[in-house]
Structure formats: structure tokens, C-alpha cells
C-alpha atoms as a PDB file:
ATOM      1  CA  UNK A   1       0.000   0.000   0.000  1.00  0.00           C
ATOM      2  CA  UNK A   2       1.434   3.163  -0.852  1.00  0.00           C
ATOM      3  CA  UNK A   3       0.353   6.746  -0.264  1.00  0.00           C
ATOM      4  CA  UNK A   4      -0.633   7.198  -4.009  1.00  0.00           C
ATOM      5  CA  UNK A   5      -3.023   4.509  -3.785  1.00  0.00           C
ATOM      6  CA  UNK A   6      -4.494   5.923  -0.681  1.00  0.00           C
ATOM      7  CA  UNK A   7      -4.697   9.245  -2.284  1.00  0.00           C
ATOM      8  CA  UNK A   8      -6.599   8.178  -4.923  1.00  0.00           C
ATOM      9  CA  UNK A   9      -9.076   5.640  -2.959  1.00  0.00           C
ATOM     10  CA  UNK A  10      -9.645   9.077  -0.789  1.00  0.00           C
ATOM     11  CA  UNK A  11     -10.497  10.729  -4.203  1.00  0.00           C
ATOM     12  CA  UNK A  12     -12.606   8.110  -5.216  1.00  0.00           C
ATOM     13  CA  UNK A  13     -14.099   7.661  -1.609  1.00  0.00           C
ATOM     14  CA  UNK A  14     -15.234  11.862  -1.700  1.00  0.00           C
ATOM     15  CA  UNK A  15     -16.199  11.896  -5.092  1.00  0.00           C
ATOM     16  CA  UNK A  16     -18.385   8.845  -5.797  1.00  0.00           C
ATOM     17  CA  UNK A  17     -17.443   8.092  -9.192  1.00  0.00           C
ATOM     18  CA  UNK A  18     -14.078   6.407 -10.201  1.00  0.00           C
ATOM     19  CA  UNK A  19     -14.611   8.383 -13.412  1.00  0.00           C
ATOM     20  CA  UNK A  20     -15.134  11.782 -12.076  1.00  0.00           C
ATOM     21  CA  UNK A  21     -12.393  11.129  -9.320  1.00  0.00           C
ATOM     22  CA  UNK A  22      -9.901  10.091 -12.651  1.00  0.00           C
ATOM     23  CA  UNK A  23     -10.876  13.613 -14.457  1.00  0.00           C
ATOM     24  CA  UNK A  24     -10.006  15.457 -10.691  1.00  0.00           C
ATOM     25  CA  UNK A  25      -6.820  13.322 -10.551  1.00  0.00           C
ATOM     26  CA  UNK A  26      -6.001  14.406 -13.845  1.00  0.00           C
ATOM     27  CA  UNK A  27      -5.613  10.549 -15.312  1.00  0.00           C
ATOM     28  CA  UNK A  28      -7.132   7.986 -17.186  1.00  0.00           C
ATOM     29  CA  UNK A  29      -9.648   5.980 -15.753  1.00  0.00           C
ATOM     30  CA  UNK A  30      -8.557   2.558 -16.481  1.00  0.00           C
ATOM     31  CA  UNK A  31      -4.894   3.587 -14.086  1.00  0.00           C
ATOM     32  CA  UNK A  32      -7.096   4.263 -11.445  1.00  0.00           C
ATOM     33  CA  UNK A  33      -9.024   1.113 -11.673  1.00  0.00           C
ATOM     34  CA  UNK A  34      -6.438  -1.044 -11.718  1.00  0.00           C
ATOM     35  CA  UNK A  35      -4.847   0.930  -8.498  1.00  0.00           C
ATOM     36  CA  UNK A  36      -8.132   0.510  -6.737  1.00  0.00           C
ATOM     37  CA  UNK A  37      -7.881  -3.300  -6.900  1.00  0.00           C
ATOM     38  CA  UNK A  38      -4.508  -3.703  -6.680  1.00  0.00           C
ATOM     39  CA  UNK A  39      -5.275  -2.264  -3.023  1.00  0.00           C
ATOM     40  CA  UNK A  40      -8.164  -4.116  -2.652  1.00  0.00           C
ATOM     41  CA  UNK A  41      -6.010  -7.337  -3.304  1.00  0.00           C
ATOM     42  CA  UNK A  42      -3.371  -6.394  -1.176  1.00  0.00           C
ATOM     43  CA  UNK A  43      -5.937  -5.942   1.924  1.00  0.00           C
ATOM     44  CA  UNK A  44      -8.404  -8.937   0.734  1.00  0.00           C
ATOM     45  CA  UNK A  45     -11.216  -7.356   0.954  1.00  0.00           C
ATOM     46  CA  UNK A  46     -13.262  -5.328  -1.085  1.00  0.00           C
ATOM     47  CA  UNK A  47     -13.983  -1.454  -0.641  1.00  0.00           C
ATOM     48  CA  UNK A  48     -16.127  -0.267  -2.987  1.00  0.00           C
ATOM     49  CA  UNK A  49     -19.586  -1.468  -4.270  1.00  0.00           C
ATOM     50  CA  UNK A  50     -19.530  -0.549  -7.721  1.00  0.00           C
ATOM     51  CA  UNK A  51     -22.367  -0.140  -9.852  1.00  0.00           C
ATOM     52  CA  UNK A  52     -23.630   1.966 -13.183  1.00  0.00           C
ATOM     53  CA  UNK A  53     -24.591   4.614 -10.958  1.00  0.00           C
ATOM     54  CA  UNK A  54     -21.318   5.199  -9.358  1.00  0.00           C
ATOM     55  CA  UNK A  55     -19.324   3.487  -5.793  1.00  0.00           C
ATOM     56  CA  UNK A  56     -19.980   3.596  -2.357  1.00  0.00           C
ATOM     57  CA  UNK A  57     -18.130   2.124   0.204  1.00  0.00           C
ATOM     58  CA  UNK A  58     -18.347  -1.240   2.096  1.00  0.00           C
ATOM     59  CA  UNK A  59     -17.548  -1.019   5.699  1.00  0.00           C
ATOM     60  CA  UNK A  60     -13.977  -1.981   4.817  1.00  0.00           C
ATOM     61  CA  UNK A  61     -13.651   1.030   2.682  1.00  0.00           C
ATOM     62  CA  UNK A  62     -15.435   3.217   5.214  1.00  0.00           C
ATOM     63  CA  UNK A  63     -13.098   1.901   7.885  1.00  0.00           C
ATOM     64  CA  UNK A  64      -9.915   2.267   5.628  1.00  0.00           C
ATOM     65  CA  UNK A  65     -11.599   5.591   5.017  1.00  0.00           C
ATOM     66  CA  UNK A  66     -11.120   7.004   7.974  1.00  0.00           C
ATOM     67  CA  UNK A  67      -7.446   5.675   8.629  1.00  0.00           C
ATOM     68  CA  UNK A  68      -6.415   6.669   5.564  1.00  0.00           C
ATOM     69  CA  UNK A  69      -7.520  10.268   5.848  1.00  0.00           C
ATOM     70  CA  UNK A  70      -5.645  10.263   9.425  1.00  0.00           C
ATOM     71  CA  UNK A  71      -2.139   8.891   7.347  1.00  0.00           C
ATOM     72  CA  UNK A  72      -2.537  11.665   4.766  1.00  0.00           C
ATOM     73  CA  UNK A  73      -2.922  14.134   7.346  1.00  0.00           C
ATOM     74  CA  UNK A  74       0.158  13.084   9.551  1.00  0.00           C
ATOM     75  CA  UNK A  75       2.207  12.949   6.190  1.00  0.00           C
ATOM     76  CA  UNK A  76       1.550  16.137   5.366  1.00  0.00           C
END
């Protein structure tokens, strides 16, 4: 797990939309994709519920949520 990726679950996490978190991240959305389950295979669990509509977060992802947000904070 790296900072990046918890960056841009954060992103994803605020915004709603792995799309319209890629256009604020200034990337692609496929990168982002493939970061946001890279994580979620690193952890084993799964994050985010995604459907047509957009994500929302399981209680994993609410948890890491949270933790992450502290990290970012202390890092910067």
C-alpha cells in the first residue's frame, strides 16, 4: 500500500465516481481502476460497491476511510 493509492481511494471515496475522481486526478480511468484493486487485493477485501450509478463504500472502505484520511494528514 502506498500513499498514491491511498490518495486516490480518498479521491474516489469523496467523489463517488471512479470516473469523475480520474478527471479530478487528472488521469485515465482505467490507471485508477487497476490501483483501486490492486489495493483491494493487497488488503483482501473489497472497498467499494460498484455499480452503473457510481461506488460507495463497504464497511472496509469506510473503515480504511477514515485511517487513511488520518495517514494523509500526519504525512503532510
Amino acid at each position: 500500500m502506498t500513499f498514491r493509492q491511498l490518495d486516490y481511494f480518498l479521491m474516489v471515496a469523496n467523489v463517488g465516481q471512479i470516473t469523475a475522481a480520474a478527471k479530478q486526478l487528472h488521469m485515465a480511468q482505467p490507471p485508477l481502476s487497476y490501483q483501486l484493486k490492486q489495493l483491494e487485493s493487497e488488503l483482501g477485501v473489497q472497498l467499494l460497491r460498484r455499480a452503473a450509478s457510481g461506488v460507495s463504500l463497504t464497511p472496509a472502505g469506510e473503515r480504511l476511510r477514515d485511517y487513511a484520511q488520518q495517514l494523509i494528514d500526519l504525512r503532510d
